[in-house]
PDB file of N, CA and C in Angstrom:
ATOM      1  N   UNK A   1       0.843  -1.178   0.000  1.00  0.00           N
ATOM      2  CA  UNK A   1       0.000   0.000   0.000  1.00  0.00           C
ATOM      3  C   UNK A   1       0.890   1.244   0.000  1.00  0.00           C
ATOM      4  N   UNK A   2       0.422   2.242  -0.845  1.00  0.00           N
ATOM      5  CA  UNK A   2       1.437   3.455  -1.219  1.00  0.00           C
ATOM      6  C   UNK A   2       0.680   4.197   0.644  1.00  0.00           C
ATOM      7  N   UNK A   3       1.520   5.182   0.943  1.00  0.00           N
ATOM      8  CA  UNK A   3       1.130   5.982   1.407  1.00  0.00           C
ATOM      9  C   UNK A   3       1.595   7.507   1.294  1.00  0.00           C
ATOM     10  N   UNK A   4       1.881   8.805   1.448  1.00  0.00           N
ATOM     11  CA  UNK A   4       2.383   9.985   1.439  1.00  0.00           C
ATOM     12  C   UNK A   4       3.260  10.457   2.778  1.00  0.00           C
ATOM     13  N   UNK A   5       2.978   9.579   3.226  1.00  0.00           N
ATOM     14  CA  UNK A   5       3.903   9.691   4.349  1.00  0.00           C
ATOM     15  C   UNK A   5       5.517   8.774   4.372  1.00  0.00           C
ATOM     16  N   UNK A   6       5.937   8.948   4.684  1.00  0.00           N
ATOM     17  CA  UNK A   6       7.928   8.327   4.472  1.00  0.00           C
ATOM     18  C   UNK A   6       8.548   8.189   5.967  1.00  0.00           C
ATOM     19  N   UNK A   7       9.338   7.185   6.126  1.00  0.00           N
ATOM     20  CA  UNK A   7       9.793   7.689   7.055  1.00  0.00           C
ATOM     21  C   UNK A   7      11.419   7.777   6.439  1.00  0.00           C
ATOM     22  N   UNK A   8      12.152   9.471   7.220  1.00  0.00           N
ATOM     23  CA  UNK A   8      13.028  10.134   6.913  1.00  0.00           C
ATOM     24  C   UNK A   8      14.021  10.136   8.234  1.00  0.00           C
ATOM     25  N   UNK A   9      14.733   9.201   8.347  1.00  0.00           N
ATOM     26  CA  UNK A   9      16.197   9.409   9.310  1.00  0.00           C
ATOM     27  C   UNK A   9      15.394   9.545  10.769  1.00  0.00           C
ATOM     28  N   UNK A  10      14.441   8.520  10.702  1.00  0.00           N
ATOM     29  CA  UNK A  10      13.563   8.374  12.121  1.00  0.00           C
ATOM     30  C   UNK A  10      12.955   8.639  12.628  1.00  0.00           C
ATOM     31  N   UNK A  11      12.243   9.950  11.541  1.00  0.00           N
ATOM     32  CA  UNK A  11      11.031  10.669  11.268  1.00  0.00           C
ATOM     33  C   UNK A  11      10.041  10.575  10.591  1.00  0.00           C
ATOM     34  N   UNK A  12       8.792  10.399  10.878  1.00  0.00           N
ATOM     35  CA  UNK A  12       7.834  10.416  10.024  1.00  0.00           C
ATOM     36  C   UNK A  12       7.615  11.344   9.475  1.00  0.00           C
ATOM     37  N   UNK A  13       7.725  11.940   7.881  1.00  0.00           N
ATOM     38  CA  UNK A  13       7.470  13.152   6.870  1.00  0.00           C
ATOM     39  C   UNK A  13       6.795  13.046   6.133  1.00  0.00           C
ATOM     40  N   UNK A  14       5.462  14.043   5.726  1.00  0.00           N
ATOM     41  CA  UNK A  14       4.537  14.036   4.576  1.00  0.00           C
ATOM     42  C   UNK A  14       5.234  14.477   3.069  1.00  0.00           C
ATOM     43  N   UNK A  15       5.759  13.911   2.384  1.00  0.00           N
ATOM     44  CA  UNK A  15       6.837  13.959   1.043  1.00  0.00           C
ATOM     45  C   UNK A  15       5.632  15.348   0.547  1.00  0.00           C
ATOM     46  N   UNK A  16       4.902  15.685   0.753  1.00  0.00           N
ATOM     47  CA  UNK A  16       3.591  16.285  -0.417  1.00  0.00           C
ATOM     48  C   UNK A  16       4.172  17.790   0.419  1.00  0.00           C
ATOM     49  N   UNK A  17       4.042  18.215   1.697  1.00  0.00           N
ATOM     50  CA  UNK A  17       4.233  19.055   2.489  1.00  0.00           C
ATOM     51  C   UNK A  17       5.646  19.633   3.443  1.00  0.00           C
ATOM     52  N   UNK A  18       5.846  18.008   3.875  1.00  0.00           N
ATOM     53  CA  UNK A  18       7.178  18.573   4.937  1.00  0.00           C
ATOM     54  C   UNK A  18       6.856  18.275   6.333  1.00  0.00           C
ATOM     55  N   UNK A  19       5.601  18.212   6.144  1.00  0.00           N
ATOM     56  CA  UNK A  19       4.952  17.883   8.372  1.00  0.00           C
ATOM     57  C   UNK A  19       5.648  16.805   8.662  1.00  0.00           C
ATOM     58  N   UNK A  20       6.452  16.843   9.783  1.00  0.00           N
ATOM     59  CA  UNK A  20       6.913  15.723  10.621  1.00  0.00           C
ATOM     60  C   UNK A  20       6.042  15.370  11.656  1.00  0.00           C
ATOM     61  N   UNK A  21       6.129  14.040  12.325  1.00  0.00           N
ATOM     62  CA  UNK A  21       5.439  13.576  13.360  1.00  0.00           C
ATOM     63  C   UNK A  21       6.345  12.916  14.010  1.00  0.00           C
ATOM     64  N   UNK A  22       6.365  12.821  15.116  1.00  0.00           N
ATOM     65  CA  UNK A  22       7.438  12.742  16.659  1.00  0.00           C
ATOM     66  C   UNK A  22       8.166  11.488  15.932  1.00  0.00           C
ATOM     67  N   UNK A  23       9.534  11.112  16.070  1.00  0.00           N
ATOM     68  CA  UNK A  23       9.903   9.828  16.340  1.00  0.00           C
ATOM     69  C   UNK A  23       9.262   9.073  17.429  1.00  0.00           C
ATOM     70  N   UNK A  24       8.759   9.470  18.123  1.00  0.00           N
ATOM     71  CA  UNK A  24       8.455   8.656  19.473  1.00  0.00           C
ATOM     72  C   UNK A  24       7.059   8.221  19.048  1.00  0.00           C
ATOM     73  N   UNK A  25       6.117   8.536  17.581  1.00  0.00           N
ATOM     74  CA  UNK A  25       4.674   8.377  17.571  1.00  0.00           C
ATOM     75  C   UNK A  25       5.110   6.752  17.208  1.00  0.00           C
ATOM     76  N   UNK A  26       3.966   5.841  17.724  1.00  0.00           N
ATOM     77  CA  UNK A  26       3.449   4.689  17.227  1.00  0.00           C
ATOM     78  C   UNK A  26       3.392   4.523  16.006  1.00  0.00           C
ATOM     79  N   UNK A  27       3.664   3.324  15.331  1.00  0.00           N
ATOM     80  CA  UNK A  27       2.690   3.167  13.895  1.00  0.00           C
ATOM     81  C   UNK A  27       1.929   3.705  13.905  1.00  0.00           C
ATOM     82  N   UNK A  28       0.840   3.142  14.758  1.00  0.00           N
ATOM     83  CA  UNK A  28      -0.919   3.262  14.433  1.00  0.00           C
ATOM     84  C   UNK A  28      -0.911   4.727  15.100  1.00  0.00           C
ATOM     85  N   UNK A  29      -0.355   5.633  15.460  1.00  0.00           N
ATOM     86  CA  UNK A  29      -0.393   6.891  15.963  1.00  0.00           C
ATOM     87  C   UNK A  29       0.018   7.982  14.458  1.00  0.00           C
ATOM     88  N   UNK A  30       0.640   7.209  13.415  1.00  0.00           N
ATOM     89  CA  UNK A  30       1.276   7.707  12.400  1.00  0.00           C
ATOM     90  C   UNK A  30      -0.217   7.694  10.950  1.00  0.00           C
ATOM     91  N   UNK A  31      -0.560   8.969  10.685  1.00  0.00           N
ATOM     92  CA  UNK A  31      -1.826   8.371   9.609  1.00  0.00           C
ATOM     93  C   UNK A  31      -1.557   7.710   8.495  1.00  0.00           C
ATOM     94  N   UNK A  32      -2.264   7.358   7.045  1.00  0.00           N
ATOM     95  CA  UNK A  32      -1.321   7.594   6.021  1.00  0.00           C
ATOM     96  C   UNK A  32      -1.388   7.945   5.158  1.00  0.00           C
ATOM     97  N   UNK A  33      -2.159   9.293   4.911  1.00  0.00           N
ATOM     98  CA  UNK A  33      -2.217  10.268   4.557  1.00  0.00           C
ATOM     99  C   UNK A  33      -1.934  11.965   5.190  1.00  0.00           C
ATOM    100  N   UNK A  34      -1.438  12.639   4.554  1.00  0.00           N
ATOM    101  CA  UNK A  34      -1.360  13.917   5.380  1.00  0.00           C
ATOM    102  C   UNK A  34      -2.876  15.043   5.202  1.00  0.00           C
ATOM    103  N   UNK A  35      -2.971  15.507   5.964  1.00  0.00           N
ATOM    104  CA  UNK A  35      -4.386  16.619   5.708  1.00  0.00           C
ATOM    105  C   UNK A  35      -3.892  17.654   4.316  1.00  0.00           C
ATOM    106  N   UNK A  36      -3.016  17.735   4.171  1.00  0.00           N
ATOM    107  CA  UNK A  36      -2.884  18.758   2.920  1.00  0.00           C
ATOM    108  C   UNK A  36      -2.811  17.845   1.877  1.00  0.00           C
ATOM    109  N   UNK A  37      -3.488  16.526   1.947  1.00  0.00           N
ATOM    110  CA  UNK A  37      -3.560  15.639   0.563  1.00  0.00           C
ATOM    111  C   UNK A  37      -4.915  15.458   0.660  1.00  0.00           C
ATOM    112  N   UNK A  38      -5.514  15.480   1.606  1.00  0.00           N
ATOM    113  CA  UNK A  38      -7.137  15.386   1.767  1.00  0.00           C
ATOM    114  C   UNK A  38      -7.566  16.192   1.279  1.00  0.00           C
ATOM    115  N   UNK A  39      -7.458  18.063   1.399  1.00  0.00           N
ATOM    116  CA  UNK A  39      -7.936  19.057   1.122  1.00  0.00           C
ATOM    117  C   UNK A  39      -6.982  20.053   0.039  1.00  0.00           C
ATOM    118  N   UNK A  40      -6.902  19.682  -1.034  1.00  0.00           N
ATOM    119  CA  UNK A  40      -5.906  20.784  -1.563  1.00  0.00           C
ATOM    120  C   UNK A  40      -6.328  22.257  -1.386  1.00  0.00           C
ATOM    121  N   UNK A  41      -4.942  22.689  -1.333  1.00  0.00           N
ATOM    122  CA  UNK A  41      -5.219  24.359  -1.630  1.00  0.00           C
ATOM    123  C   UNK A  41      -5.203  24.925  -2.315  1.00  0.00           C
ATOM    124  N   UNK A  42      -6.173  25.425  -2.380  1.00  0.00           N
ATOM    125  CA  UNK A  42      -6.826  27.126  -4.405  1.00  0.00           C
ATOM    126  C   UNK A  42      -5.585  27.729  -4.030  1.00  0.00           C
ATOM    127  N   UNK A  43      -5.011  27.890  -5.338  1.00  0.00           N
ATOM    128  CA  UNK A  43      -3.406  29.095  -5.329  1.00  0.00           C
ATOM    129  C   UNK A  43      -4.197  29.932  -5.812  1.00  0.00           C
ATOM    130  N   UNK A  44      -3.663  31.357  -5.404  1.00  0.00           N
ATOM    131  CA  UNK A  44      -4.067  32.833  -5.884  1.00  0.00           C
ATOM    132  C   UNK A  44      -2.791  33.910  -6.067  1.00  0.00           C
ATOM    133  N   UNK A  45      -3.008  34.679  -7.066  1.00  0.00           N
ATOM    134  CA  UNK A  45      -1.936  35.560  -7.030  1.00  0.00           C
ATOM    135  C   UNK A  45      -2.581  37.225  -6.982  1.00  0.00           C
ATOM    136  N   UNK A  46      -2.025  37.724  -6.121  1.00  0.00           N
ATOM    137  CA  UNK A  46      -2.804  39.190  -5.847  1.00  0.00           C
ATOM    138  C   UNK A  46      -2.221  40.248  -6.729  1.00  0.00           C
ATOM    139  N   UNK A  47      -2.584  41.471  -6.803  1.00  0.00           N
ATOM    140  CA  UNK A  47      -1.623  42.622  -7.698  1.00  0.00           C
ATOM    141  C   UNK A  47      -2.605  43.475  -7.349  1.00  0.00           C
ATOM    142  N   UNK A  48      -0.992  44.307  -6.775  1.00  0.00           N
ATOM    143  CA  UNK A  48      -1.561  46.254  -6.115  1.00  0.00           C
ATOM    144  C   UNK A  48      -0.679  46.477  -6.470  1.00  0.00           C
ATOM    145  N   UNK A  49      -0.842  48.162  -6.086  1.00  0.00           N
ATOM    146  CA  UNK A  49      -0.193  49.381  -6.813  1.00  0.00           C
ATOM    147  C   UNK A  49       0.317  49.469  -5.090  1.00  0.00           C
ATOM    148  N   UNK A  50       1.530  49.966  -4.903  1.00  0.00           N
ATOM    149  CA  UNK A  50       1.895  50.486  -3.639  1.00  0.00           C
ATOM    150  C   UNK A  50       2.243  52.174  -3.585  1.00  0.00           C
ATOM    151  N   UNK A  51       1.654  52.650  -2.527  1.00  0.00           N
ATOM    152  CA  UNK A  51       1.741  54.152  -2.959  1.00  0.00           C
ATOM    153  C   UNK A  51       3.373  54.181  -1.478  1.00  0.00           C
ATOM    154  N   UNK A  52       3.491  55.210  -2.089  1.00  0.00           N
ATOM    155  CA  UNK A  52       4.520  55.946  -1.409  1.00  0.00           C
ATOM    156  C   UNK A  52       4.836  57.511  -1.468  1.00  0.00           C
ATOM    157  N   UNK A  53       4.852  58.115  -0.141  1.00  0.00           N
ATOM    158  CA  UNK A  53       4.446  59.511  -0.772  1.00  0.00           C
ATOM    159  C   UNK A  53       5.881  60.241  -0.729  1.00  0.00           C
ATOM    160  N   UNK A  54       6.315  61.145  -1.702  1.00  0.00           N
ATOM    161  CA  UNK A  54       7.549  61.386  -1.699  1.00  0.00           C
ATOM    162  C   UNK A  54       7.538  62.936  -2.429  1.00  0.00           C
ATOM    163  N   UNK A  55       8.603  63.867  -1.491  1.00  0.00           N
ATOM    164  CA  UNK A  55       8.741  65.176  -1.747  1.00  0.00           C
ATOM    165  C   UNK A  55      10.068  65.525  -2.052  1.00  0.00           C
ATOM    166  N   UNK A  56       9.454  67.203  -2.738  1.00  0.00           N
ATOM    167  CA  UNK A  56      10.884  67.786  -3.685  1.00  0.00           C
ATOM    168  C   UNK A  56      10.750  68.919  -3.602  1.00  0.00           C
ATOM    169  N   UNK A  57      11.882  69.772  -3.008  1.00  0.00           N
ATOM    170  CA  UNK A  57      11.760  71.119  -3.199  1.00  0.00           C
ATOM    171  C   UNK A  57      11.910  71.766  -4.298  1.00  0.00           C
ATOM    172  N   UNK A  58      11.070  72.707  -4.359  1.00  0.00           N
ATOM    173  CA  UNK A  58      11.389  73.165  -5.686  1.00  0.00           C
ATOM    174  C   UNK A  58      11.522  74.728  -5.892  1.00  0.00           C
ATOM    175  N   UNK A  59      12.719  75.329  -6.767  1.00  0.00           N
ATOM    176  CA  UNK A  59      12.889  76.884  -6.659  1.00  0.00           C
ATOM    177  C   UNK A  59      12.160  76.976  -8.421  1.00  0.00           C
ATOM    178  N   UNK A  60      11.380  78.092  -8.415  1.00  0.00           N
ATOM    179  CA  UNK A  60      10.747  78.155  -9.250  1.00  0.00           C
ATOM    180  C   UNK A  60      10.223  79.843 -10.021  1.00  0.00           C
ATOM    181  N   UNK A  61      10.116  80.121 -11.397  1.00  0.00           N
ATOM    182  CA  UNK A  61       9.314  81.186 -11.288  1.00  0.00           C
ATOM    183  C   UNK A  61       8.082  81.394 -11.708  1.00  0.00           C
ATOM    184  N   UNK A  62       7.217  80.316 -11.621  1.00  0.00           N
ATOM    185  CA  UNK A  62       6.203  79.918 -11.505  1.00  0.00           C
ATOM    186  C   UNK A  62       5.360  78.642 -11.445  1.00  0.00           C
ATOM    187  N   UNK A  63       4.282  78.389 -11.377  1.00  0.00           N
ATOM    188  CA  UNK A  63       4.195  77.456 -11.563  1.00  0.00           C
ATOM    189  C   UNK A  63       4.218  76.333 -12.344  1.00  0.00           C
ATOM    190  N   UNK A  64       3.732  76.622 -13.559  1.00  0.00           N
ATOM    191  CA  UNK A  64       3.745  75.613 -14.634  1.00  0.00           C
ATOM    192  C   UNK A  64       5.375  75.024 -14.559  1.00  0.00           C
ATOM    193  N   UNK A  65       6.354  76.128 -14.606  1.00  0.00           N
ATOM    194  CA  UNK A  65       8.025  75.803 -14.308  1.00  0.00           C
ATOM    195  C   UNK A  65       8.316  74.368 -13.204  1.00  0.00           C
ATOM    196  N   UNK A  66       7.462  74.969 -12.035  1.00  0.00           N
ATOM    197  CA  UNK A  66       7.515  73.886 -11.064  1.00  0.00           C
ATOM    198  C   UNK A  66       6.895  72.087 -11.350  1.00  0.00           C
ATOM    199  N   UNK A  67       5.624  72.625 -11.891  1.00  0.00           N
ATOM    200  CA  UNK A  67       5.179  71.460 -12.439  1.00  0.00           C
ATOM    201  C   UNK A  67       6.191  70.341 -14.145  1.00  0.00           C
ATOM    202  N   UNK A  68       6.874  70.990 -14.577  1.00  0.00           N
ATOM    203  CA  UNK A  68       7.807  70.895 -15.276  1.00  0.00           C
ATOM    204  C   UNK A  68       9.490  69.654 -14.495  1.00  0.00           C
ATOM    205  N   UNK A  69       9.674  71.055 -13.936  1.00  0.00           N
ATOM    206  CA  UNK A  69      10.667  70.511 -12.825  1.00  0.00           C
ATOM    207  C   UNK A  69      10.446  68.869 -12.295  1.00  0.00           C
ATOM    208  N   UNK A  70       9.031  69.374 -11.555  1.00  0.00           N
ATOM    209  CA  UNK A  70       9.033  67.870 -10.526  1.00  0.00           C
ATOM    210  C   UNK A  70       8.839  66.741 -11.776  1.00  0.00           C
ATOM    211  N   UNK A  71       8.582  66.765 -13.033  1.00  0.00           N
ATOM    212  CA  UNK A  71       7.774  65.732 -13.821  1.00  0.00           C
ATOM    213  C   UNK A  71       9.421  65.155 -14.637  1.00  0.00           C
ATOM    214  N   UNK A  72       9.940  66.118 -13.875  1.00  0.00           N
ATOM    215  CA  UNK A  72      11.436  65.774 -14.992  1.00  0.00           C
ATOM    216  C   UNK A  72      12.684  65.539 -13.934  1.00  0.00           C
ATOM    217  N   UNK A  73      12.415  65.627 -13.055  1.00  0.00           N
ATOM    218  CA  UNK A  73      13.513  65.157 -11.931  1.00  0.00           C
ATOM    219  C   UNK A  73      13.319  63.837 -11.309  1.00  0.00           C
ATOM    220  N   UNK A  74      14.678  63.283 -11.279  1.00  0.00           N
ATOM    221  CA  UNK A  74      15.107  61.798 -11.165  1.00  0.00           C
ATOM    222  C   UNK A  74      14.474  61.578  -9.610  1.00  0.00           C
ATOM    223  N   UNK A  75      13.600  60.579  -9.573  1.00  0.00           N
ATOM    224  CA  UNK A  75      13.835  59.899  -8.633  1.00  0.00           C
ATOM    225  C   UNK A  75      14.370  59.892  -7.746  1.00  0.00           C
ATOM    226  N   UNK A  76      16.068  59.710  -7.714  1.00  0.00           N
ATOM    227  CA  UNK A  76      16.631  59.646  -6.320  1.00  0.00           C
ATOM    228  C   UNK A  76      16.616  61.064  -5.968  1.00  0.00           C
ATOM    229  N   UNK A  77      16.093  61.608  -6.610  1.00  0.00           N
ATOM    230  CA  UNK A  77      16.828  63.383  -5.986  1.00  0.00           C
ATOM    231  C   UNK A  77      15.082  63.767  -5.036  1.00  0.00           C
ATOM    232  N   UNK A  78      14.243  62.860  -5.067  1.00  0.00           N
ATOM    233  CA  UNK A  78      12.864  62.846  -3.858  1.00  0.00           C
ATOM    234  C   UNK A  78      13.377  62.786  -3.056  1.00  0.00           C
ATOM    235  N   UNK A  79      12.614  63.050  -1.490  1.00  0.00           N
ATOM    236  CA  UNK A  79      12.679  62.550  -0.224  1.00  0.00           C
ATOM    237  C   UNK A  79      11.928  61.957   0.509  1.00  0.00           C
ATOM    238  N   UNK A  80      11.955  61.084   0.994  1.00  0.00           N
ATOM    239  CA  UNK A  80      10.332  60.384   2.103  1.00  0.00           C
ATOM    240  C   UNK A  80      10.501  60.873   3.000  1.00  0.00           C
ATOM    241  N   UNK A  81       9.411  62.065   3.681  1.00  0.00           N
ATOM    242  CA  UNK A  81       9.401  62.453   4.366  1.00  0.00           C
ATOM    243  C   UNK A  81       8.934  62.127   5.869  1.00  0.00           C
ATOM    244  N   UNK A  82       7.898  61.049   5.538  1.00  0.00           N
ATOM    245  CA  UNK A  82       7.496  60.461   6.485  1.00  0.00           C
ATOM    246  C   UNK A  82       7.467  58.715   6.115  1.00  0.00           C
ATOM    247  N   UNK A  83       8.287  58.042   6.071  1.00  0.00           N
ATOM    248  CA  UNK A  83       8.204  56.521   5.785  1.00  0.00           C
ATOM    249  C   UNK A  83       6.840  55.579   6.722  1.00  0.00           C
ATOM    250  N   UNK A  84       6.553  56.115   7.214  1.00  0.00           N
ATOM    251  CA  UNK A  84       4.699  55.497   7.955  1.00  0.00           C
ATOM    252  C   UNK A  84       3.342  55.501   6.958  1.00  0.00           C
ATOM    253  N   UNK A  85       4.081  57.001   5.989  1.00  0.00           N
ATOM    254  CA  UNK A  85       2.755  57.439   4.846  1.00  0.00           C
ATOM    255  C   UNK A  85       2.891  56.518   3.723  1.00  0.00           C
ATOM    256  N   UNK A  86       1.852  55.998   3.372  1.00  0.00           N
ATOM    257  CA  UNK A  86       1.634  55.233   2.320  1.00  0.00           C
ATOM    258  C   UNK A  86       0.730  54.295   2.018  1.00  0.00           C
ATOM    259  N   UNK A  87       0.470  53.448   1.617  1.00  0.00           N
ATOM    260  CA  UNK A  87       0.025  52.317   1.575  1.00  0.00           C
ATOM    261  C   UNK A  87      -0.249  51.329   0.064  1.00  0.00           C
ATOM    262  N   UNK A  88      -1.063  50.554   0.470  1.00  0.00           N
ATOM    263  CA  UNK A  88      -1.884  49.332  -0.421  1.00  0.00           C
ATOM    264  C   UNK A  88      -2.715  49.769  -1.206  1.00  0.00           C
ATOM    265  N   UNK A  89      -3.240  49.476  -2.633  1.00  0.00           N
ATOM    266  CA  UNK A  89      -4.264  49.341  -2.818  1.00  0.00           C
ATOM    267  C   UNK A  89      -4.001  47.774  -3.955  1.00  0.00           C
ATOM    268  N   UNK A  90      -5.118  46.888  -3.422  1.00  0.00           N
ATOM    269  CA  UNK A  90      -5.415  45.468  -4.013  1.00  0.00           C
ATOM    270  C   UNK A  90      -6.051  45.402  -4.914  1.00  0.00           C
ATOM    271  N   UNK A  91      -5.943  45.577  -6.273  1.00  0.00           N
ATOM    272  CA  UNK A  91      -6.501  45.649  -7.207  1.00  0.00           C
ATOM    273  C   UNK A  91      -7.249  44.318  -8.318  1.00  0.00           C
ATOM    274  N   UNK A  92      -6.596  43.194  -7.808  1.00  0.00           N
ATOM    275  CA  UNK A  92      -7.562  42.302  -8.653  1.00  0.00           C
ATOM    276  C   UNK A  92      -6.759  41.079  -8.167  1.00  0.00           C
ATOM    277  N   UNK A  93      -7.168  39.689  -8.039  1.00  0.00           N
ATOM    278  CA  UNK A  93      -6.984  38.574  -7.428  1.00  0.00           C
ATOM    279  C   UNK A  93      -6.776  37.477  -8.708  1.00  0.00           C
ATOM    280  N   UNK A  94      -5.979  36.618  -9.053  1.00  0.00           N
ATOM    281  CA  UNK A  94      -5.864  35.582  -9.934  1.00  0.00           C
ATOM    282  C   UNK A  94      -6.016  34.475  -9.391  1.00  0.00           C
ATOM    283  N   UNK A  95      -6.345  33.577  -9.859  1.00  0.00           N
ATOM    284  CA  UNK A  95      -7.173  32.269  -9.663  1.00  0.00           C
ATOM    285  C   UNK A  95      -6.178  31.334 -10.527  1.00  0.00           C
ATOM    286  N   UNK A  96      -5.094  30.424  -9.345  1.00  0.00           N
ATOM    287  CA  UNK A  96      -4.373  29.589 -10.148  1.00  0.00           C
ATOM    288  C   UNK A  96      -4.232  28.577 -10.060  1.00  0.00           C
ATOM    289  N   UNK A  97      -4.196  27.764 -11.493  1.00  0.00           N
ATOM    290  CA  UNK A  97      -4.198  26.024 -11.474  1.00  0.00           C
ATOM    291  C   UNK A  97      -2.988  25.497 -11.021  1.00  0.00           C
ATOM    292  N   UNK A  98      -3.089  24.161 -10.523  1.00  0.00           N
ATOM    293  CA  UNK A  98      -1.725  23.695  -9.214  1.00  0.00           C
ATOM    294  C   UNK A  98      -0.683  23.540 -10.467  1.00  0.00           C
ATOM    295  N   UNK A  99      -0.669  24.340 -11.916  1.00  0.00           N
ATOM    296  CA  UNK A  99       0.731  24.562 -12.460  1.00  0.00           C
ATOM    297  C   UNK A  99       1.013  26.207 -12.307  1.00  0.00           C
ATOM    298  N   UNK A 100       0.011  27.014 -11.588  1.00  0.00           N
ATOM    299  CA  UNK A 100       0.237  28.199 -11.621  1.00  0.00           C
ATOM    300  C   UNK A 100      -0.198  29.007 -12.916  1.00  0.00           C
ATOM    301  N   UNK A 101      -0.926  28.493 -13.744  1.00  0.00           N
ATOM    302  CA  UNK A 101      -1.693  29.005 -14.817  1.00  0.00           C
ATOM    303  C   UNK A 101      -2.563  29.523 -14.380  1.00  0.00           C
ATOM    304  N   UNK A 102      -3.189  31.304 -14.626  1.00  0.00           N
ATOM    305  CA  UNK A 102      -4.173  31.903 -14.353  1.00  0.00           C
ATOM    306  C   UNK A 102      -5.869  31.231 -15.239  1.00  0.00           C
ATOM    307  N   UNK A 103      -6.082  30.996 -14.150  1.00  0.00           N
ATOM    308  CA  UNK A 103      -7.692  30.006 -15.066  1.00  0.00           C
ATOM    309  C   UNK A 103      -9.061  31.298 -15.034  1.00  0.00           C
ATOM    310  N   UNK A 104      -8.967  32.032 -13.772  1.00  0.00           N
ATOM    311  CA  UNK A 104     -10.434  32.696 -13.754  1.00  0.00           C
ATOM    312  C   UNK A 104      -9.189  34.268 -12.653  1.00  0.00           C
ATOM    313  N   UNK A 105      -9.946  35.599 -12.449  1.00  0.00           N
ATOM    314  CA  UNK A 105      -9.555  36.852 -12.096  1.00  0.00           C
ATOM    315  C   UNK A 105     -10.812  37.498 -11.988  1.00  0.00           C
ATOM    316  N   UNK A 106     -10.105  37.836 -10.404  1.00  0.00           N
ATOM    317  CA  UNK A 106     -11.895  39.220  -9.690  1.00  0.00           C
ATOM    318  C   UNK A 106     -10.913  39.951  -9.421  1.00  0.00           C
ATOM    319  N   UNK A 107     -11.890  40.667  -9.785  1.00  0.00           N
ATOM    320  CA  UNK A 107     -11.384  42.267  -8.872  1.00  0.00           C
ATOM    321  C   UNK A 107     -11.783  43.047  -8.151  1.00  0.00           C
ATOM    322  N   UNK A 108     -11.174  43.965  -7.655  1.00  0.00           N
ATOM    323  CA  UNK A 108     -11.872  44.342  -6.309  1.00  0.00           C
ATOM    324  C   UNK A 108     -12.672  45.333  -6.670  1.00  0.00           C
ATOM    325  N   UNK A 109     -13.760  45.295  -6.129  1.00  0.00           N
ATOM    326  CA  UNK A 109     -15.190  45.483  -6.006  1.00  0.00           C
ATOM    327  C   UNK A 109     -15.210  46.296  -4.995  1.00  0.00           C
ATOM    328  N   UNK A 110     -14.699  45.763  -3.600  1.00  0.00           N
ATOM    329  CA  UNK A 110     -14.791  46.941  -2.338  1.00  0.00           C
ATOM    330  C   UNK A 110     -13.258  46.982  -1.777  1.00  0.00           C
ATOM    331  N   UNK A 111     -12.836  48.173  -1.277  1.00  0.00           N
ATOM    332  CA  UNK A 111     -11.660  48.215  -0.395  1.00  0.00           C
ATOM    333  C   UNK A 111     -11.810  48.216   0.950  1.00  0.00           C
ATOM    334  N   UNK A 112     -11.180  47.572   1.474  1.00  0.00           N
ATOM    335  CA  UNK A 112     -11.400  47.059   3.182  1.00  0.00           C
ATOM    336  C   UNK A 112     -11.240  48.853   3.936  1.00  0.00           C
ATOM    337  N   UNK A 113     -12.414  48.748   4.635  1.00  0.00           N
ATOM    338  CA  UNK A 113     -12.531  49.678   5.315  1.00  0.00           C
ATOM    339  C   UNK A 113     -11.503  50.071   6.364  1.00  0.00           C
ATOM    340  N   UNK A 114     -11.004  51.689   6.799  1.00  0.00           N
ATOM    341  CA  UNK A 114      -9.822  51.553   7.683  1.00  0.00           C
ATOM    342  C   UNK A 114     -10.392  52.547   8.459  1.00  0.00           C
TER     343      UNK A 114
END
């Protein structure tokens, strides 16, 4: 009789997962199957936008100049002024087959209230 369970250097191990069970368990204390072969698990892959808020001084002689400036200055030359400000937003959920192929995708509908 096959089972999913092995025993590994005097350990009982689920080959599918990794769960060990005591050397000290009994046979009949040992199942022979593991619970993550009973119940598989739905894979999902998430995708958000992460905000980060980031400032630049700017010397200017007007505005449009300024708006110019910030749209054309590198990156590293920002500052985070406060690294606490920012956050998440979760924009749509993928639905994947146990090769990791996207089969079905929701999206978010509501954002978790804060």
């Amino acid at each position: 009789m096959t089972t999913d369970i092995k025993e590994v250097n005097g350990r009982w191990v689920c080959a599918g997962c990794g769960r060990e069970w005591s050397a000290l368990s009994g046979d009949n204390e040992i199942p022979k199957t593991c619970d993550c072969k009973k119940v598989p698990k739905k894979k999902f892959k998430a995708h958000c936008t992460m905000s980060v808020f980031l400032e630049l001084d700017i010397e200017a002689d007007s505005e449009d100049e300024a708006w110019r400036i910030a749209r054309e200055t590198d990156g590293g030359d920002w500052t985070e002024p406060d690294p606490m400000r920012g956050g998440w937003d979760i924009h749509e959920l993928e639905v994947l087959d146990d090769k990791g192929v996207v089969i079905d995708f929701h999206f978010n509908e509501h954002q978790e209230e804060e």
